[in-house]
N, C-alpha and C. Protein backbone atom coordinates (compact mmCIF):
# COMPACT_ATOMS: atom_id res chain seq x y z
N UNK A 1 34.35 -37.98 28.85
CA UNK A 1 34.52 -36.64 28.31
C UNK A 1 35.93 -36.14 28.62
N UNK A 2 36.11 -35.60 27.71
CA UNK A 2 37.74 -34.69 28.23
C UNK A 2 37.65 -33.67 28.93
N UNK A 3 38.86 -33.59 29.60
CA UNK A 3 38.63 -32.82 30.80
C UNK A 3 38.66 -31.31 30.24
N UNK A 4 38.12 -30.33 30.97
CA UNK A 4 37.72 -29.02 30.70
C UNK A 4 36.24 -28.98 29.77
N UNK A 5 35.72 -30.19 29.49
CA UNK A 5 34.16 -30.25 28.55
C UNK A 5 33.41 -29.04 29.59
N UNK A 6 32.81 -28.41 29.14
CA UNK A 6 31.78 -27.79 29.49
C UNK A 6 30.61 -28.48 29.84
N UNK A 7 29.48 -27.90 30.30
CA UNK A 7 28.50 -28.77 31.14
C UNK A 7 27.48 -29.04 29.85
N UNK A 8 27.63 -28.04 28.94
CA UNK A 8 26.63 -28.08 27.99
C UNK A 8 27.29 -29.77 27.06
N UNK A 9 28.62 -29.84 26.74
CA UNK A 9 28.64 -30.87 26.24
C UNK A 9 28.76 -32.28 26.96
N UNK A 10 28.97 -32.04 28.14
CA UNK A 10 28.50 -33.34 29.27
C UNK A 10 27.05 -34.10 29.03
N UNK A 11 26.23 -32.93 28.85
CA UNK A 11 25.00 -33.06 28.63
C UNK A 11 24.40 -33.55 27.41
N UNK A 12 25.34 -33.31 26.40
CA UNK A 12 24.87 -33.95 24.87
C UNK A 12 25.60 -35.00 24.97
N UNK A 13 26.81 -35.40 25.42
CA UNK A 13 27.21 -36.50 25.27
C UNK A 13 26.34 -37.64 25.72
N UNK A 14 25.89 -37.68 27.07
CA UNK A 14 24.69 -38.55 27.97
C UNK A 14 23.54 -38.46 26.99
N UNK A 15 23.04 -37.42 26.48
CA UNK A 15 22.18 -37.65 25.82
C UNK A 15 21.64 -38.43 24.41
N UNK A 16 23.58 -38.50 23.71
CA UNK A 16 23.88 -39.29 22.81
C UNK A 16 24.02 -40.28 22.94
N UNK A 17 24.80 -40.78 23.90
CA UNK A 17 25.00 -42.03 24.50
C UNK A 17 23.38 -42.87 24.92
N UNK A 18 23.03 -42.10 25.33
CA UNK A 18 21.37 -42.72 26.30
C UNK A 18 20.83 -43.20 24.62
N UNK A 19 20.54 -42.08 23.64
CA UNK A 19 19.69 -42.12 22.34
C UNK A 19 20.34 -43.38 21.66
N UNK A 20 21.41 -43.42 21.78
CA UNK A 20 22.08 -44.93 21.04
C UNK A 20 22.18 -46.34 21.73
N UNK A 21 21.49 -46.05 23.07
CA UNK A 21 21.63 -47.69 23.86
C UNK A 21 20.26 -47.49 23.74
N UNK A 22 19.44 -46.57 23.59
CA UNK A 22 17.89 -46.86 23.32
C UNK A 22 17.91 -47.79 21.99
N UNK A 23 18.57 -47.30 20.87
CA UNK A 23 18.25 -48.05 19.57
C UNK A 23 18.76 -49.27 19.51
N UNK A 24 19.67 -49.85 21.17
CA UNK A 24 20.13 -50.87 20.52
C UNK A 24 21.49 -50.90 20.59
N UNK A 25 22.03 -49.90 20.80
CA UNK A 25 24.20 -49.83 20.20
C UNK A 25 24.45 -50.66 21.52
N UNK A 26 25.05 -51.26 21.81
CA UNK A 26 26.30 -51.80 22.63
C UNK A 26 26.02 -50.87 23.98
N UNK A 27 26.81 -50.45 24.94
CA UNK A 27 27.61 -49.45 25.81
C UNK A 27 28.61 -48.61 25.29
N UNK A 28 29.23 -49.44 24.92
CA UNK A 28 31.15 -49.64 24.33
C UNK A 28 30.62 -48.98 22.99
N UNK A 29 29.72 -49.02 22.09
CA UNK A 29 29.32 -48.31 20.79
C UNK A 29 28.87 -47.14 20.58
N UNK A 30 27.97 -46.96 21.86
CA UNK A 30 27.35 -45.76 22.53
C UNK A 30 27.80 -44.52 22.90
N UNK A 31 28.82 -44.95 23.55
CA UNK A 31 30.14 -44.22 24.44
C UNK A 31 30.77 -43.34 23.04
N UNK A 32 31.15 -44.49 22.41
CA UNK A 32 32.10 -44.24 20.89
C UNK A 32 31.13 -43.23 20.18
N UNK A 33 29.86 -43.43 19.91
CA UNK A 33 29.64 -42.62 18.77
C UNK A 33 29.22 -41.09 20.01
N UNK A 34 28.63 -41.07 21.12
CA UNK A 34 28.96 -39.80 21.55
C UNK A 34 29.93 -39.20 21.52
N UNK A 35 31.01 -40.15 22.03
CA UNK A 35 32.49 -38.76 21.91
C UNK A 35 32.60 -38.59 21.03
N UNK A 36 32.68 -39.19 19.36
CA UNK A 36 32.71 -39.12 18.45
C UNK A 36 31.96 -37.67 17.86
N UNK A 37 30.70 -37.55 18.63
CA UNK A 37 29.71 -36.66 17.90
C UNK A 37 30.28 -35.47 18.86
N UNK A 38 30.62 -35.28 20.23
CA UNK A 38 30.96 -34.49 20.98
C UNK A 38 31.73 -33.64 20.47
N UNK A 39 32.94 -35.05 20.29
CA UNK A 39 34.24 -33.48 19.90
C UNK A 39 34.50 -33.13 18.86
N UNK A 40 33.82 -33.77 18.01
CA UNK A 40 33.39 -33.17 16.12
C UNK A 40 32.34 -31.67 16.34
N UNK A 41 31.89 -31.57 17.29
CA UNK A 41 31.05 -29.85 17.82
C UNK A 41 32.35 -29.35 18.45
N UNK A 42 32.69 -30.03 19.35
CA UNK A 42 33.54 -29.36 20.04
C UNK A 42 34.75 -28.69 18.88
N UNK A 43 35.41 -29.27 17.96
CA UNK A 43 35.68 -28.72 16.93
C UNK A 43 35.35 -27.97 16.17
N UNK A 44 34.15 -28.21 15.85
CA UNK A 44 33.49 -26.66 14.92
C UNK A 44 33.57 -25.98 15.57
N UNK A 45 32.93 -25.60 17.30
CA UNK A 45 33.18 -24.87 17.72
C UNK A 45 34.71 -24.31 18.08
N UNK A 46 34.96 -24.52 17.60
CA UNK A 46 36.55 -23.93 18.56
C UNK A 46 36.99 -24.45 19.86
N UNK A 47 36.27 -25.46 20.20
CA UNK A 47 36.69 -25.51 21.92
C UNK A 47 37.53 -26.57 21.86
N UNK A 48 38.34 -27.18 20.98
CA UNK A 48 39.41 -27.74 21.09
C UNK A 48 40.53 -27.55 20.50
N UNK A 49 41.31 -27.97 21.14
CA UNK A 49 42.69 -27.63 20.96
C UNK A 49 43.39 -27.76 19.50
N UNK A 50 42.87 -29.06 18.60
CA UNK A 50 43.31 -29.57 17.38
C UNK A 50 42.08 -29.98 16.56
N UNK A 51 41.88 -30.11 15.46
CA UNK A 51 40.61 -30.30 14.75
C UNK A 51 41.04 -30.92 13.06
N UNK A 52 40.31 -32.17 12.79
CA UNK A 52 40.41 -32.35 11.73
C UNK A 52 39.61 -31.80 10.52
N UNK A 53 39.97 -31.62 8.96
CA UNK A 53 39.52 -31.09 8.14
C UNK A 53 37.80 -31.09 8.01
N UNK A 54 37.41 -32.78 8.23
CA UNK A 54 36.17 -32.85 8.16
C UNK A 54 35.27 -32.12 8.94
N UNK A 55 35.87 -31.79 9.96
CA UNK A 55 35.36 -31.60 11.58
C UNK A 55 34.93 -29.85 11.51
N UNK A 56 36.26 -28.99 10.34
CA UNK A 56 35.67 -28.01 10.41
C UNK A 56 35.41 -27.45 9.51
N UNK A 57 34.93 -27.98 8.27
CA UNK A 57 34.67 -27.73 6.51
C UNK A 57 33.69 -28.39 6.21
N UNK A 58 33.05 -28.97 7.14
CA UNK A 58 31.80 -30.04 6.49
C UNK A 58 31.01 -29.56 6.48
N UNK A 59 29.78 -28.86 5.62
CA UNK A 59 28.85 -28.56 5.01
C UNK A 59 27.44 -28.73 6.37
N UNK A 60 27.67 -29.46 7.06
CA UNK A 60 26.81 -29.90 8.23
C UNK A 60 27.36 -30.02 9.60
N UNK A 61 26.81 -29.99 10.15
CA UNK A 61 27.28 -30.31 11.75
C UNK A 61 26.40 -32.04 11.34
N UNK A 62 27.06 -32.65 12.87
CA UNK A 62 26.83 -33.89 12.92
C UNK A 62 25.74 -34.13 13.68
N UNK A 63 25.06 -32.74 14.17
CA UNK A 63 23.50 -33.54 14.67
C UNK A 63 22.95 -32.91 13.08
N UNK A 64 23.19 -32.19 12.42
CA UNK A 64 22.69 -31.99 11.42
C UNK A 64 22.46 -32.96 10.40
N UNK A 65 23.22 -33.33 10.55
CA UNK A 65 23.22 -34.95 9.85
C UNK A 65 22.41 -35.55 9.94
N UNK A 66 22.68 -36.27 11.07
CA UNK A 66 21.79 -36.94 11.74
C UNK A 66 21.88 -38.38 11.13
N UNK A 67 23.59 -38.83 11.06
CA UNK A 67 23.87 -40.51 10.40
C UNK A 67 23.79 -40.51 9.04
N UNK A 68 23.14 -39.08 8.61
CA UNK A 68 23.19 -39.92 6.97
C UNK A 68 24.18 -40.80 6.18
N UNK A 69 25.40 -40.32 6.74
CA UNK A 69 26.76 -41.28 6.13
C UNK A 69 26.46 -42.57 6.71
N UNK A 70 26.04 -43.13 7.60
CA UNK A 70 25.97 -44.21 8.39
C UNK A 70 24.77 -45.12 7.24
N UNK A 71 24.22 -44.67 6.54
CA UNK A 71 23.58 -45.55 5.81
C UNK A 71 24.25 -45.63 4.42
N UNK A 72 25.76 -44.98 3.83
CA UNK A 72 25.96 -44.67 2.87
C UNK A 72 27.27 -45.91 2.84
N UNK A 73 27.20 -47.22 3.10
CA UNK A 73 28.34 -47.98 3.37
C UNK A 73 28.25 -48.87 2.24
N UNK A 74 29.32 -50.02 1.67
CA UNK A 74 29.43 -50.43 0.73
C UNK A 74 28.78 -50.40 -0.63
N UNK A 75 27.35 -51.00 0.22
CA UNK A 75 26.99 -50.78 -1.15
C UNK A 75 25.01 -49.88 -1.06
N UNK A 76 25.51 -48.87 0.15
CA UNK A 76 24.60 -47.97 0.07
C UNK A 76 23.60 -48.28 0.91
N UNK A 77 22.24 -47.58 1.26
CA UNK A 77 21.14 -47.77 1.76
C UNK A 77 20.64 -49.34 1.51
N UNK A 78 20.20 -50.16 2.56
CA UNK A 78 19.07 -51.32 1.89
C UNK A 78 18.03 -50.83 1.34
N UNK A 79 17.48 -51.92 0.65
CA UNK A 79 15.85 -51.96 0.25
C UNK A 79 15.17 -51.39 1.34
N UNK A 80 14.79 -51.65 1.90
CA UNK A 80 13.96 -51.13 3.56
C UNK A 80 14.42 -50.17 3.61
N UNK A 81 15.78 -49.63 3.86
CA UNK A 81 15.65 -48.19 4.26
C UNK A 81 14.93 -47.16 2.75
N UNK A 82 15.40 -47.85 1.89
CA UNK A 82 14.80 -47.03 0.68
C UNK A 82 12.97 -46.85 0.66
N UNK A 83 13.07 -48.14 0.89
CA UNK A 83 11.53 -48.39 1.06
C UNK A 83 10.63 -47.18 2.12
N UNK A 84 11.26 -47.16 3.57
CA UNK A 84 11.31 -46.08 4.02
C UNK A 84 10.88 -44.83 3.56
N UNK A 85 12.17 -44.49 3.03
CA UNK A 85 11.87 -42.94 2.63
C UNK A 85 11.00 -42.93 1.99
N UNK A 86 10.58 -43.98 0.42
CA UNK A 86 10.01 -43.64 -0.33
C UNK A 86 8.52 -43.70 0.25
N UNK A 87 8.32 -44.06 1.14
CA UNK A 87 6.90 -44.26 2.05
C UNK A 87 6.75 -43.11 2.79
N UNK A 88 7.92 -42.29 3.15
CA UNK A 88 7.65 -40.97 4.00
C UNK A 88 7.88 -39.74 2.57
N UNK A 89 7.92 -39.95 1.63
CA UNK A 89 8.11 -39.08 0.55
C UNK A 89 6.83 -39.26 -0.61
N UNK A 90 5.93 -40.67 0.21
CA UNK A 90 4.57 -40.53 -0.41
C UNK A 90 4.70 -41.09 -2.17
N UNK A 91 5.51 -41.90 -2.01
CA UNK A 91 5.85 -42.26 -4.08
C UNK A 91 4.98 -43.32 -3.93
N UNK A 92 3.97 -43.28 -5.08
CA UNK A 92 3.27 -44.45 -5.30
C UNK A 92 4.13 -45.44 -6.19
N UNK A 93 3.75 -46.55 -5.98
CA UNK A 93 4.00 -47.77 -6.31
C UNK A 93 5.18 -48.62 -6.19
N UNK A 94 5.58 -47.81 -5.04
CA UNK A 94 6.85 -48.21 -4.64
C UNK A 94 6.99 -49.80 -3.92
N UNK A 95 5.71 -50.21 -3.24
CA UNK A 95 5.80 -51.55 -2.67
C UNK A 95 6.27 -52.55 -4.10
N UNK A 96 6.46 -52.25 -4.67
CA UNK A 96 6.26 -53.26 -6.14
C UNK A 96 8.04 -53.06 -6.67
N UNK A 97 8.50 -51.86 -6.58
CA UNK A 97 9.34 -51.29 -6.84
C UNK A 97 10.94 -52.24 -6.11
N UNK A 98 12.31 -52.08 -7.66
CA UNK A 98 13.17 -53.05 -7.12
C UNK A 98 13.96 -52.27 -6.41
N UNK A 99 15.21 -52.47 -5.24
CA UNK A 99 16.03 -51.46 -4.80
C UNK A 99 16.20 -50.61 -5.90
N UNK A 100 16.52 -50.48 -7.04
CA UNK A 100 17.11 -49.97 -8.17
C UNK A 100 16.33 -48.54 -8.69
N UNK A 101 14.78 -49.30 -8.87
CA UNK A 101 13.98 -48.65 -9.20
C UNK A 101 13.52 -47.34 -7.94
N UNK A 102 13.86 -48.12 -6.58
CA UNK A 102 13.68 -46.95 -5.59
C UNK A 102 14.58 -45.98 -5.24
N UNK A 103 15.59 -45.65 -5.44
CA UNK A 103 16.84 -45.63 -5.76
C UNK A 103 16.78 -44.02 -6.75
N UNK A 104 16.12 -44.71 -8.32
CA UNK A 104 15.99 -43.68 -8.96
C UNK A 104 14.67 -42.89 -8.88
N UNK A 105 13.50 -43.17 -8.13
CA UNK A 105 12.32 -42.66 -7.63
C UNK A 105 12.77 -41.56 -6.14
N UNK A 106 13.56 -42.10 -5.52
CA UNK A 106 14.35 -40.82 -4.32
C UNK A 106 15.58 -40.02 -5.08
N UNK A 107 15.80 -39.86 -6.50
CA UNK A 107 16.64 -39.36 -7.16
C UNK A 107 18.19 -39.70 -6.46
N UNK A 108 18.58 -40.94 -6.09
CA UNK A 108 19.55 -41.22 -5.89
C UNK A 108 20.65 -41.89 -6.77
């Protein structure tokens, strides 16, 4: 953490860090996407010194998020994750269904 963090973001950072070596990330990945998520708040909020555009115009905060960009890479969500949603969004006949077809069934 950088120095002067407040206790409140000490505390989300560990907690980010802990939530991402639970799923699996690295240490070294863990570390990264907490500070990452830290001082992107710490930016919206004001509590740093310099702030990039994304950091304070983005439509969401980054627990708000909650990764959605993280599934939005080359060439988008997998099958499975589509499969996913469309299983927590209750679409019938989706087991049958091609990425393509799930795709346009989550209006994506």
């Amino acid at each position: 953490m950088p120095a002067g963090s407040s206790k409140k973001r000490e505390r989300q950072y560990e907690h980010i860090k802990e939530s991402a070596e639970d799923r699996g990330e690295s240490s070294s990945r863990a570390k990264e996407i907490a500070a990452r998520t830290v001082n992107k708040e710490r930016a919206r909020a004001g509590e740093s010194k310099s702030a990039g555009k994304t950091s304070t115009r983005d439509a969401k905060s980054a627990s708000q998020r909650g990764g959605q960009r993280s599934r939005s890479g080359a060439q988008g969500p997998t099958k499975d994750q589509l499969y996913e949603d469309a299983k927590k969004r209750d679409i019938h006949g989706r087991s049958s269904m091609s990425k393509q077809q799930l795709k346009n069934a989550l209006g994506r």
